[in-house]
C-alpha atoms as a PDB file:
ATOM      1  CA  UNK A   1       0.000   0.000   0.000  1.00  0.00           C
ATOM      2  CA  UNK A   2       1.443   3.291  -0.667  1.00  0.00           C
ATOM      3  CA  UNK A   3       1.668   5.455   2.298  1.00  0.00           C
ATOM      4  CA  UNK A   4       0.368   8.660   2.148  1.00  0.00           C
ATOM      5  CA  UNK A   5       1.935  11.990   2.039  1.00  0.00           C
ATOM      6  CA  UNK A   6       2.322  14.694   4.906  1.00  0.00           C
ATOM      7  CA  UNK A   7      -0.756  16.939   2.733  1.00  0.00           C
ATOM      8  CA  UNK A   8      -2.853  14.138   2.877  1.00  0.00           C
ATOM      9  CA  UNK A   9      -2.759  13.235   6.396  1.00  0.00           C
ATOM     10  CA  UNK A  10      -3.477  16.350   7.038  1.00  0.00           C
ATOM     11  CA  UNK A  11      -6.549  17.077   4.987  1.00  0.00           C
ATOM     12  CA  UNK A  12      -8.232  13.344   6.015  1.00  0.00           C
ATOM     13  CA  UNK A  13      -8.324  14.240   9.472  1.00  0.00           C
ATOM     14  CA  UNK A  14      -9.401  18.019   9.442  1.00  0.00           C
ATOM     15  CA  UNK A  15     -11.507  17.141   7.152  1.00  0.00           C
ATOM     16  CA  UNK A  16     -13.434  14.065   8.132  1.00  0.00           C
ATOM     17  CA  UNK A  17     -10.969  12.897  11.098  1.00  0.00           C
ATOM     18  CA  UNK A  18     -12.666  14.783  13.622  1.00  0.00           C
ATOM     19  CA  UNK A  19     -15.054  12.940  16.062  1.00  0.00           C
ATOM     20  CA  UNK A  20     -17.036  16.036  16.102  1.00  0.00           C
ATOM     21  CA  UNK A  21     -19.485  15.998  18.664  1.00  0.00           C
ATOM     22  CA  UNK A  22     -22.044  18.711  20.093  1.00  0.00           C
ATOM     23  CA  UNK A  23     -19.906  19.742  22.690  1.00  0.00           C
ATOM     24  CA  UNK A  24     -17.552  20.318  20.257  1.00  0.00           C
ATOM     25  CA  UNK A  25     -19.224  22.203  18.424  1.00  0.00           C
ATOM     26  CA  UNK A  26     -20.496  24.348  20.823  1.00  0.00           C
ATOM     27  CA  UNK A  27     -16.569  24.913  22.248  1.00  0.00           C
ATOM     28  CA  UNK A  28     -15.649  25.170  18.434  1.00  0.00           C
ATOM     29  CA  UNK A  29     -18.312  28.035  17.735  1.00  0.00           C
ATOM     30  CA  UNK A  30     -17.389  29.629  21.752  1.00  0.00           C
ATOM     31  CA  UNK A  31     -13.798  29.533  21.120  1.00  0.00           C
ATOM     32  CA  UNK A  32     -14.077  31.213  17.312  1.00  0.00           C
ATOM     33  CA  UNK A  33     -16.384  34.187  18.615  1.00  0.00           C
ATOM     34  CA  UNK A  34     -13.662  34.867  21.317  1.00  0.00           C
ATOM     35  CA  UNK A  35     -10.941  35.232  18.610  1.00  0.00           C
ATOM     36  CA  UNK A  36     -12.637  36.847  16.648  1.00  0.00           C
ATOM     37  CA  UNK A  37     -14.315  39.013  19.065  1.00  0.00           C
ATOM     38  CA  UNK A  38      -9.921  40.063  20.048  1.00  0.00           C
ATOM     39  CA  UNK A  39      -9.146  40.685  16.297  1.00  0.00           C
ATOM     40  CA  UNK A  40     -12.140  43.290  16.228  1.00  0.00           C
ATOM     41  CA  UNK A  41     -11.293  44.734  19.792  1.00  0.00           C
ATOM     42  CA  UNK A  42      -7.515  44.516  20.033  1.00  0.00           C
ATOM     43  CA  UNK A  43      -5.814  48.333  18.238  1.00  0.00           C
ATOM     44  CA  UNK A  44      -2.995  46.355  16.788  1.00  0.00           C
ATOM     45  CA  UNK A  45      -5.025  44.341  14.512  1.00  0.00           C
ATOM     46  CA  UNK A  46      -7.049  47.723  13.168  1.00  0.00           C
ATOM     47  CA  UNK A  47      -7.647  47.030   9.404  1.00  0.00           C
ATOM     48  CA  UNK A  48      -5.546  43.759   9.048  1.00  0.00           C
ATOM     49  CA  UNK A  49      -6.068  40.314   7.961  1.00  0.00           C
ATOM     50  CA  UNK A  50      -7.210  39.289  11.117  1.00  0.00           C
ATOM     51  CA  UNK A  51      -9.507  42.322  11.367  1.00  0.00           C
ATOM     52  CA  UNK A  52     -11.653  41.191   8.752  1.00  0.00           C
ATOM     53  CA  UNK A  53     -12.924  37.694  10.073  1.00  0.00           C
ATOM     54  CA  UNK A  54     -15.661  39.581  11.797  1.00  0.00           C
ATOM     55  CA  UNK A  55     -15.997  41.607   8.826  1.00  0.00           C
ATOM     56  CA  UNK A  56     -15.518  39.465   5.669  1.00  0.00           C
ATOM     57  CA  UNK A  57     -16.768  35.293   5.269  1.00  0.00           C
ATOM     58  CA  UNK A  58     -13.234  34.023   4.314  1.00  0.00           C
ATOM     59  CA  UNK A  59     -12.571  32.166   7.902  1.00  0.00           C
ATOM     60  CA  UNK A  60     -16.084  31.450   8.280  1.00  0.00           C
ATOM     61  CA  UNK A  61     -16.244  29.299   5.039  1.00  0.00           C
ATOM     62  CA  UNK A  62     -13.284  27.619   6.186  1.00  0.00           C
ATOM     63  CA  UNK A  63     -15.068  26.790   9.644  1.00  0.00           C
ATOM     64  CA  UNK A  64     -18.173  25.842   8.342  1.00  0.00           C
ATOM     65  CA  UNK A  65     -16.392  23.071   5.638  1.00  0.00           C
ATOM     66  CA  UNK A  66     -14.639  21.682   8.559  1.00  0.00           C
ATOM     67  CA  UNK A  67     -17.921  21.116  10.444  1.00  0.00           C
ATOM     68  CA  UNK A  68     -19.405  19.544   6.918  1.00  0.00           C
ATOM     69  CA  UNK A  69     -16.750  17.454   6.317  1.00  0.00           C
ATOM     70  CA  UNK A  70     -17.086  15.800   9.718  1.00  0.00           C
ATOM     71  CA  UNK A  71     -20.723  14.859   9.940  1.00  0.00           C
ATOM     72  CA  UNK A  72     -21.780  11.615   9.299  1.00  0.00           C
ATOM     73  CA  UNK A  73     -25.239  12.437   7.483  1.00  0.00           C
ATOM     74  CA  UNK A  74     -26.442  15.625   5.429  1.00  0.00           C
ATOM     75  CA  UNK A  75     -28.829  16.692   8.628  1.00  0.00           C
ATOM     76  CA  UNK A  76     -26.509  16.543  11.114  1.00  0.00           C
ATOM     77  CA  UNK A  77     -23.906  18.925   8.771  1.00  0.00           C
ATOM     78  CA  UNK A  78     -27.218  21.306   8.867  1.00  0.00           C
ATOM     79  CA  UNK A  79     -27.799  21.228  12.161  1.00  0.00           C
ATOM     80  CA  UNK A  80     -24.486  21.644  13.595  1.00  0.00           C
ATOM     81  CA  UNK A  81     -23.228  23.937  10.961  1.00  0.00           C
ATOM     82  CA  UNK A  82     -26.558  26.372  11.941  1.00  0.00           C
ATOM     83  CA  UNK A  83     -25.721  26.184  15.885  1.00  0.00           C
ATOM     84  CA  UNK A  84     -22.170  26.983  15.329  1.00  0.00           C
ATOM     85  CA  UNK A  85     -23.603  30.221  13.639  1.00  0.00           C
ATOM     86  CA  UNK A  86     -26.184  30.616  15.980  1.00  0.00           C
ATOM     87  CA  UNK A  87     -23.647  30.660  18.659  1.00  0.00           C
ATOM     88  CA  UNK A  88     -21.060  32.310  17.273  1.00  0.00           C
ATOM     89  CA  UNK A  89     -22.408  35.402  15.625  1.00  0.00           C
ATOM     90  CA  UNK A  90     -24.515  37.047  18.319  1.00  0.00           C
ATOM     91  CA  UNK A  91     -21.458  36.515  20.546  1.00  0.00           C
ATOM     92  CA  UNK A  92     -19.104  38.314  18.860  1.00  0.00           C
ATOM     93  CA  UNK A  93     -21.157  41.515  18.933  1.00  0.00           C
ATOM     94  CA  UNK A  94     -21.653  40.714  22.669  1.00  0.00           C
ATOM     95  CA  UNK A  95     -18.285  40.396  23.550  1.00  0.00           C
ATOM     96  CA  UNK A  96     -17.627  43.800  21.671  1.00  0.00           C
ATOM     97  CA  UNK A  97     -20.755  45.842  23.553  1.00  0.00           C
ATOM     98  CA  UNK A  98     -18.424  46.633  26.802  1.00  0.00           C
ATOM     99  CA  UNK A  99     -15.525  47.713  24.405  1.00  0.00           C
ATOM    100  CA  UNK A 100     -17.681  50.282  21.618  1.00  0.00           C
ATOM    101  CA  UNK A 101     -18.558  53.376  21.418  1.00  0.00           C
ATOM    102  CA  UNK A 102     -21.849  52.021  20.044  1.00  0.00           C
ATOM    103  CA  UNK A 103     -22.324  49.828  22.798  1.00  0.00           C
ATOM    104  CA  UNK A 104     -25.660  47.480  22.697  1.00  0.00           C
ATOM    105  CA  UNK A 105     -26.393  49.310  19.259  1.00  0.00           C
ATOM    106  CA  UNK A 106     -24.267  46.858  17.683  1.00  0.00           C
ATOM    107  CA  UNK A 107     -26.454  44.503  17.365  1.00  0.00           C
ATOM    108  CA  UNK A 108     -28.117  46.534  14.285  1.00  0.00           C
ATOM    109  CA  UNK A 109     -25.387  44.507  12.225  1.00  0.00           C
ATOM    110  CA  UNK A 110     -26.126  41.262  13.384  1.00  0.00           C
ATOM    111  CA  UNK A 111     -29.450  41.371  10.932  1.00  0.00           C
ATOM    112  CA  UNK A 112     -27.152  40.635   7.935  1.00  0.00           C
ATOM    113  CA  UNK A 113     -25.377  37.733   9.958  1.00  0.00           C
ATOM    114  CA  UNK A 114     -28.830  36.295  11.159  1.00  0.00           C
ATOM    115  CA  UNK A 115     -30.005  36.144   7.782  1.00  0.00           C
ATOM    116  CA  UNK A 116     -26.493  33.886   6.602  1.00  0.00           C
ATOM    117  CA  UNK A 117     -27.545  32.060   9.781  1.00  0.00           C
ATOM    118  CA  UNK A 118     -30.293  31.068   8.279  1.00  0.00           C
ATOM    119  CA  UNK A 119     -29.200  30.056   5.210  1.00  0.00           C
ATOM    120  CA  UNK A 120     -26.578  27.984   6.314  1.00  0.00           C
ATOM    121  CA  UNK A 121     -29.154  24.541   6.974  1.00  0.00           C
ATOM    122  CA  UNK A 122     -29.895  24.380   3.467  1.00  0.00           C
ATOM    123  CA  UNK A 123     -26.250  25.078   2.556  1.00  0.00           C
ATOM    124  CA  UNK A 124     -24.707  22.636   5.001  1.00  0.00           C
ATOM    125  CA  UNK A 125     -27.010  20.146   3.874  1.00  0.00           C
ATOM    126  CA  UNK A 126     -26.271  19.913   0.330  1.00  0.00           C
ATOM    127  CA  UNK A 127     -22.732  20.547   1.267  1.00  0.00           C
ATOM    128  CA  UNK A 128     -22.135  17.460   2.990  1.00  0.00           C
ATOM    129  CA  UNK A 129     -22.434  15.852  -0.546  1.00  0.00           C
ATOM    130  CA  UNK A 130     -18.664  17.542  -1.455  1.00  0.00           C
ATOM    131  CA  UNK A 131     -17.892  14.731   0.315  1.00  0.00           C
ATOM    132  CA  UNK A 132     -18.407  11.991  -2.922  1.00  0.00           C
ATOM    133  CA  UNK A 133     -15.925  13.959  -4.016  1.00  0.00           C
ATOM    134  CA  UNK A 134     -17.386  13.419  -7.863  1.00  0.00           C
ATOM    135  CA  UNK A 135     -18.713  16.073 -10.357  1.00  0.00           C
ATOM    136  CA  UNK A 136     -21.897  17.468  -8.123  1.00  0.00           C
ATOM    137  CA  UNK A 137     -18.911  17.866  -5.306  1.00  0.00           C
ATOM    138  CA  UNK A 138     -17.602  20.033  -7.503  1.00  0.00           C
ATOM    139  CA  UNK A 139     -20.426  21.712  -8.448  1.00  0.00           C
ATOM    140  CA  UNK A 140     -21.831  22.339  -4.928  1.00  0.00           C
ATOM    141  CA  UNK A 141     -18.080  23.202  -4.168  1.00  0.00           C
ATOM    142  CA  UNK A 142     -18.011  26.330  -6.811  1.00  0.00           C
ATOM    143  CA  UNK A 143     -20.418  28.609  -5.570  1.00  0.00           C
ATOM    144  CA  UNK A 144     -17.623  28.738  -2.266  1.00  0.00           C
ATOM    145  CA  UNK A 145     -14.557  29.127  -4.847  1.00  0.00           C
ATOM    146  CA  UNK A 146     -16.318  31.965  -6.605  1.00  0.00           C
ATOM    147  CA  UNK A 147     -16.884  33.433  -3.203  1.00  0.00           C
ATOM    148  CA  UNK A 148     -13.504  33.373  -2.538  1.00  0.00           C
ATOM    149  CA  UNK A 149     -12.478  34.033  -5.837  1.00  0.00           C
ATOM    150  CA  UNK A 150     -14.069  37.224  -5.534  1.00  0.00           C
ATOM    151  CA  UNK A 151     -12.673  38.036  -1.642  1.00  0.00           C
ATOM    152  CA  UNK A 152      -8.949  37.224  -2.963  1.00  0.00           C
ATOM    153  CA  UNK A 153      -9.654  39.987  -5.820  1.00  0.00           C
ATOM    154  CA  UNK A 154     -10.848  42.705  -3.322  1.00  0.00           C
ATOM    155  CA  UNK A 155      -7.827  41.977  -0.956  1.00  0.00           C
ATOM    156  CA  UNK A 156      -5.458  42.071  -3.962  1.00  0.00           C
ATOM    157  CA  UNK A 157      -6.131  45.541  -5.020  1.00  0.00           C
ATOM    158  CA  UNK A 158      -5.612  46.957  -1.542  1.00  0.00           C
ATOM    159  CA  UNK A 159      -1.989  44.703  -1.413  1.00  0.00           C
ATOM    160  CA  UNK A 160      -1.447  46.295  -4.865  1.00  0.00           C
ATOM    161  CA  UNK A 161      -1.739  49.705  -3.256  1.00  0.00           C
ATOM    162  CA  UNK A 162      -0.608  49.083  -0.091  1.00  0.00           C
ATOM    163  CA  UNK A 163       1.888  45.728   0.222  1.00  0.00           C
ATOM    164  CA  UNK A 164       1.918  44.065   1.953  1.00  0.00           C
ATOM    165  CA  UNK A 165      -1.451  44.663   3.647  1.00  0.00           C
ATOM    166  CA  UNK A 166      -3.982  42.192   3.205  1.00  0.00           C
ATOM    167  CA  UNK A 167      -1.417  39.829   2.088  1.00  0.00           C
ATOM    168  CA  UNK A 168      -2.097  37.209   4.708  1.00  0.00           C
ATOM    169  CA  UNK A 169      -6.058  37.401   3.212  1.00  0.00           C
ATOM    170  CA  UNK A 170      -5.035  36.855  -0.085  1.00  0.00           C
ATOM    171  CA  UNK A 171      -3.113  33.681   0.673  1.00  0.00           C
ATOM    172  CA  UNK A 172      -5.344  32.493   2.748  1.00  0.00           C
ATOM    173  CA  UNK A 173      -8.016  32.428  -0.024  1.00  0.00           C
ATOM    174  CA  UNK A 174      -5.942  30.667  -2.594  1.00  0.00           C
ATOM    175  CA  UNK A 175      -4.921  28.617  -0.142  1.00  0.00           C
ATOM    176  CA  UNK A 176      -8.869  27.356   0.418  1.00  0.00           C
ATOM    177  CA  UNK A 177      -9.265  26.790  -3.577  1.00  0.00           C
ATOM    178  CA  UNK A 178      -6.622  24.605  -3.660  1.00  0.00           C
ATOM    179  CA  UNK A 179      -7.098  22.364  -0.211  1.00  0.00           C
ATOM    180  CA  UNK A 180     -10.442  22.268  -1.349  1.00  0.00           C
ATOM    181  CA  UNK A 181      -9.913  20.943  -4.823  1.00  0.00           C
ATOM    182  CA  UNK A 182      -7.151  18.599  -3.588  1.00  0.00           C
ATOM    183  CA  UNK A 183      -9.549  17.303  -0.903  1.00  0.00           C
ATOM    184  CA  UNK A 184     -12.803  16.995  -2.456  1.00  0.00           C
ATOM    185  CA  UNK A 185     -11.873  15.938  -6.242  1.00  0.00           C
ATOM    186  CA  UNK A 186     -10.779  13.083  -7.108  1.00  0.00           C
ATOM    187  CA  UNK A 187      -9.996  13.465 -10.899  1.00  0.00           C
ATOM    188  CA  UNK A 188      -7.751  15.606 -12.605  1.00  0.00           C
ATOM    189  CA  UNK A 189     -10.325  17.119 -14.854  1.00  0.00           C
ATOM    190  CA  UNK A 190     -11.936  17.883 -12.101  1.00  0.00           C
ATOM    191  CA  UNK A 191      -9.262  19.712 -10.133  1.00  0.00           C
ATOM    192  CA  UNK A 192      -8.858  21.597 -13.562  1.00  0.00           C
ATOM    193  CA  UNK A 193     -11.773  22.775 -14.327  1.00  0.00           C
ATOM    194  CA  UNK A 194     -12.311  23.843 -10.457  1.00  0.00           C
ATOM    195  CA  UNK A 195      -9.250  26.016 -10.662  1.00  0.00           C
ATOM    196  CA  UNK A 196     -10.896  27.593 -13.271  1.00  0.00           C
ATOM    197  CA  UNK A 197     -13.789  28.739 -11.578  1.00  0.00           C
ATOM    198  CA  UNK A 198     -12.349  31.356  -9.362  1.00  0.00           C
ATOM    199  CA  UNK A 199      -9.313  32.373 -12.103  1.00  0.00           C
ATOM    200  CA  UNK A 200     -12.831  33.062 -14.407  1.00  0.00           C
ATOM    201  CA  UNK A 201     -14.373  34.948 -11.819  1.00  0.00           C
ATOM    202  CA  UNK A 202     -11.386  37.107 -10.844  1.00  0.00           C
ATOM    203  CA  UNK A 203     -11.098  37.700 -14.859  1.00  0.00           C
ATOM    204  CA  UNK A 204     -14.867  38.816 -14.931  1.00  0.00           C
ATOM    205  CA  UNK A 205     -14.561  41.233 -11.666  1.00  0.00           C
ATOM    206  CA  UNK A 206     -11.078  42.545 -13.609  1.00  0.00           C
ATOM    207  CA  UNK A 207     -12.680  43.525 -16.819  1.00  0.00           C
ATOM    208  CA  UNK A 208     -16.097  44.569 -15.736  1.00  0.00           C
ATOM    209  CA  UNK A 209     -15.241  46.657 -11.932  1.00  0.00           C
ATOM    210  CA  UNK A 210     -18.321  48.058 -10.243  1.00  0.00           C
ATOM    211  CA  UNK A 211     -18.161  51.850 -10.130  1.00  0.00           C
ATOM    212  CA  UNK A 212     -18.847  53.005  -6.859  1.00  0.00           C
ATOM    213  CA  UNK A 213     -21.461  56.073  -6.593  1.00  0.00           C
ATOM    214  CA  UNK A 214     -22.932  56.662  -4.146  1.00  0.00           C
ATOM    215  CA  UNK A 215     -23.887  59.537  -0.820  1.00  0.00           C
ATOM    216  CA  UNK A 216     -24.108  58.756   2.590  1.00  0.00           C
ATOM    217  CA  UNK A 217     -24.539  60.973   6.065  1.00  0.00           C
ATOM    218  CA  UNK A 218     -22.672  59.183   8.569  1.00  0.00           C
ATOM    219  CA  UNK A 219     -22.364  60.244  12.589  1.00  0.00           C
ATOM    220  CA  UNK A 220     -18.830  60.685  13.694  1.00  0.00           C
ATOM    221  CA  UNK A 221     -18.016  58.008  16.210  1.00  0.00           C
ATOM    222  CA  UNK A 222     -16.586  59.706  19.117  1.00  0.00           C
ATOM    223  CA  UNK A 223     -19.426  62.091  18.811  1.00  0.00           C
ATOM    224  CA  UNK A 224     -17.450  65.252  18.238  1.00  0.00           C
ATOM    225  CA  UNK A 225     -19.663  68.527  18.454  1.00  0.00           C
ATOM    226  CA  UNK A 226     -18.815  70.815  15.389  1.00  0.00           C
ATOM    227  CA  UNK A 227     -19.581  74.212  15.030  1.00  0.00           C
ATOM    228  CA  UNK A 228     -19.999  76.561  11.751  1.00  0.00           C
ATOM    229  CA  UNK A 229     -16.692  76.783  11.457  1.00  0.00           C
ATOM    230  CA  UNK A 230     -15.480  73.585  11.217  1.00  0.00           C
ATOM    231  CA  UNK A 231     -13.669  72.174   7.549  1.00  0.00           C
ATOM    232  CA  UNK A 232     -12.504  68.621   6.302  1.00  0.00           C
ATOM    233  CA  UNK A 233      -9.446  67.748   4.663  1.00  0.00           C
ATOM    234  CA  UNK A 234      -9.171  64.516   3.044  1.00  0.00           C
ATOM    235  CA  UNK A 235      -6.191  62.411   2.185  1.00  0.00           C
ATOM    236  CA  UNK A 236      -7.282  60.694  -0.940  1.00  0.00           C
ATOM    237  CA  UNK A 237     -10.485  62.693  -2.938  1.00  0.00           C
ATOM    238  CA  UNK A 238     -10.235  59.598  -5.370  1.00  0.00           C
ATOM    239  CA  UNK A 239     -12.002  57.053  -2.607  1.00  0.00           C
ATOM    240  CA  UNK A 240     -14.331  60.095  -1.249  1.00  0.00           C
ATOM    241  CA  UNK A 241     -15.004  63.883  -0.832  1.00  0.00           C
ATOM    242  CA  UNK A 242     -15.998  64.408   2.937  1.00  0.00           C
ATOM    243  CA  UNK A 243     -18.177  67.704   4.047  1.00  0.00           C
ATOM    244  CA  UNK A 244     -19.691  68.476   6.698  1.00  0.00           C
ATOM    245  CA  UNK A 245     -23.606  67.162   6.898  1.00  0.00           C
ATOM    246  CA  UNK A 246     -24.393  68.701  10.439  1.00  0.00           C
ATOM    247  CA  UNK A 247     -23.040  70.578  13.382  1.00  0.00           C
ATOM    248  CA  UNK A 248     -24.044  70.726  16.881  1.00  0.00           C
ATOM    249  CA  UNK A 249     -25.101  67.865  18.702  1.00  0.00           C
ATOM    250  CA  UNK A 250     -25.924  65.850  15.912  1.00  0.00           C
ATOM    251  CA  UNK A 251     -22.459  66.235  14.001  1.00  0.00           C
ATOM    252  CA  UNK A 252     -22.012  64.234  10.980  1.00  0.00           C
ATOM    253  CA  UNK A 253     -20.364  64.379   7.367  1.00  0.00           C
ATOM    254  CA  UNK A 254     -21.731  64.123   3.830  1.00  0.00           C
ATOM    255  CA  UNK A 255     -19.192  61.243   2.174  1.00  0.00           C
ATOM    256  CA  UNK A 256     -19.742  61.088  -1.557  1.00  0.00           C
ATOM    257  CA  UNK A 257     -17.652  57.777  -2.531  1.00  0.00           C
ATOM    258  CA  UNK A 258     -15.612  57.241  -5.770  1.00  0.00           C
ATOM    259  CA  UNK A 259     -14.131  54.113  -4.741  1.00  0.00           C
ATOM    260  CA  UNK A 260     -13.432  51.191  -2.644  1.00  0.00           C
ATOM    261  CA  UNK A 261     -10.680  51.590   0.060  1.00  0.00           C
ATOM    262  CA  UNK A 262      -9.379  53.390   3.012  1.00  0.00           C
ATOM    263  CA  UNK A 263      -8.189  56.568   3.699  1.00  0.00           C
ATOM    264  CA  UNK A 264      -8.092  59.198   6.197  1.00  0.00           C
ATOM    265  CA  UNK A 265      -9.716  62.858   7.268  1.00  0.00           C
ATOM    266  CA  UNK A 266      -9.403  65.694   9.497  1.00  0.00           C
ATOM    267  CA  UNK A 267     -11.627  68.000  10.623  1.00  0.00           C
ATOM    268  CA  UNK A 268     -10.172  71.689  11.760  1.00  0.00           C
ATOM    269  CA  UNK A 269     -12.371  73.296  13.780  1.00  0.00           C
ATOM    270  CA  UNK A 270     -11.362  76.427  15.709  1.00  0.00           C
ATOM    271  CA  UNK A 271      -8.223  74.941  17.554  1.00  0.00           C
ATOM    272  CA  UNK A 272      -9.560  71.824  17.567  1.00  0.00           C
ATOM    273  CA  UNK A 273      -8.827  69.094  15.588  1.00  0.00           C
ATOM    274  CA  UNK A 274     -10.040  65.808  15.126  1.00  0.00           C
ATOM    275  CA  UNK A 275      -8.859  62.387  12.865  1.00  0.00           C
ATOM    276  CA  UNK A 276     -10.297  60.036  10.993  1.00  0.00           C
ATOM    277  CA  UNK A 277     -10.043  56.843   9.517  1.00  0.00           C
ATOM    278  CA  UNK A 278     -12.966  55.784   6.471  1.00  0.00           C
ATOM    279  CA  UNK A 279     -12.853  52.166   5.062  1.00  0.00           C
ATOM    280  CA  UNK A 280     -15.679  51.747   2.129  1.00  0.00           C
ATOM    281  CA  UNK A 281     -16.480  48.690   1.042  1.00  0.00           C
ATOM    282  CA  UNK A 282     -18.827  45.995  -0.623  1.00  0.00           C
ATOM    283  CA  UNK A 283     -19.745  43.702   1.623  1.00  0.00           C
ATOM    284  CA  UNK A 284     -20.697  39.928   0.669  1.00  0.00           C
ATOM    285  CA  UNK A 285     -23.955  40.584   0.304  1.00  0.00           C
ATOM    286  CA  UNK A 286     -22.991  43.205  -2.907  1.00  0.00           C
ATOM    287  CA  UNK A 287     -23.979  46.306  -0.808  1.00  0.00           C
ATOM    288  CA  UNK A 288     -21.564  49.219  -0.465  1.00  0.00           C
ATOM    289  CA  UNK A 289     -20.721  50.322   3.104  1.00  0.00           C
ATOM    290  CA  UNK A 290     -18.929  53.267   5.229  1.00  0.00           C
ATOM    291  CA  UNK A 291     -17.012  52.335   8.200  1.00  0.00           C
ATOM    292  CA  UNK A 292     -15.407  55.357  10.407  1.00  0.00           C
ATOM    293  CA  UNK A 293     -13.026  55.019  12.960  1.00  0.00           C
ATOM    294  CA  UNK A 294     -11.568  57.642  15.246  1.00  0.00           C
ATOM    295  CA  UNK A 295      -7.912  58.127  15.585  1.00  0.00           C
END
């Protein structure tokens, strides 16, 4: 019998070597929150790699095959795949509520990660079938390598910009595709025509970008009270033009986007000056969104 290689070993037990039971799970989905909960807390992982698992679905795909790939029937992947979300998400945002400006008004983003909740049953149901590892593995398999596909592509034109950050994203998500295809195809042709799917996708995204367009009145997050006389600078007018919406008690700025990314603003006001940090961005549900930070 020939023995198997180092790779191998590796992907048979992570994925389908794992007794995974409910307790498991549960730990699994307690101990991911946690982490993920530090990356989003933690100032010295601000807009890094590790930032984004609470932001972007690149770890959680990789979680959530794990869990698939170590059920024994199609219903238990559902069910166990669901509670690790259902544990998971709300968690985060509770870990965060002591640590936010926001506080318990961060739960107004959980909506978007209730409704993936949700739709993980059906999807970790007819996941557990990338497990035949034949053709319909592969085609139940693409829908994740286009997601990827088109994560890997947004994190490679901020490393193009700005190398090395999101470098550690990028790799990560080619990584996937091609544990993935090793793991759950079994023929050549069908590790071929898998890497195509996210090299097609990344083509597509390349020769037809989204133009970004759009207005949005945002509250500045440490609540700064402008007057009349106040004026924004921005770094990069490319990604945005920044004005000032309101003053007063209800402060906030007029952000007219050009363009995905991050850059930074200041607002002069009297003698008093204040910094800030605005990340746009699409998130995976195709919608674009303003993130400010203060600092």
């Amino acid at each position: 019998m020939e023995e198997k290689s180092a790779l191998r070993r590796f992907t048979d037990k992570l994925y389908g070597g794992i007794d995974l039971t409910w307790l498991k799970v549960i730990l699994f989905a307690v101990g991911t929150a946690v982490i993920t909960a530090v990356f989003l807390i933690v100032p010295i992982f601000k807009d890094t790699s590790f930032m984004r698992i609470g932001e972007t679905l690149e770890a959680w795909v990789l979680f959530a095959v794990i869990i698939i790939a170590n059920c024994k029937k199609p219903l238990e992947s559902a069910l166990k795949t669901f509670v690790f979300f259902l544990i998971s998400q709300p968690m985060i945002y509770l870990l965060q509520v002591p640590f936010s400006w926001q506080g318990w008004g961060l739960f107004q983003y959980y909506k978007y990660w209730f409704i993936l909740t949700l739709c993980t049953f059906p999807a970790a149901f007819i996941g557990w079938y990338i497990k035949k590892k034949n053709w319909l593995s592969l085609l139940i398999l693409s829908p994740m390598l286009v997601l990827l596909a088109l994560i890997c592509e947004d994190a490679s034109r901020h490393l193009i910009h700005e190398f090395p950050h999101l470098l550690i994203t990028v790799i990560f998500c080619i990584a996937q595709v091609l544990i993935y295809l090793y793991t759950f195809t079994d023929k050549l042709s069908q590790k071929l025509i898998g890497v195509l799917v996210p090299v097609i996708t990344a083509a597509v995204v390349l020769l037809f970008p989204k133009t970004v367009d759009f207005t949005v009145s945002e509250f500045l997050p440490d609540e700064a009270v402008l007057t009349e006389n106040a004026v924004v600078s921005v770094e990069d007018t490319d990604i945005a033009e920044i004005t000032i919406s309101n003053t007063g008690e209800d402060s906030s700025v007029l952000i007219h986007a050009h363009a995905y990314g991050t850059t930074s603003f200041t607002i002069k006001d009297g003698d008093d000056e204040f910094k800030y940090s605005i990340h746009i961005y699409e998130d995976d549900l195709g919608s674009s969104k303003v993130d400010i930070t203060a600092g």
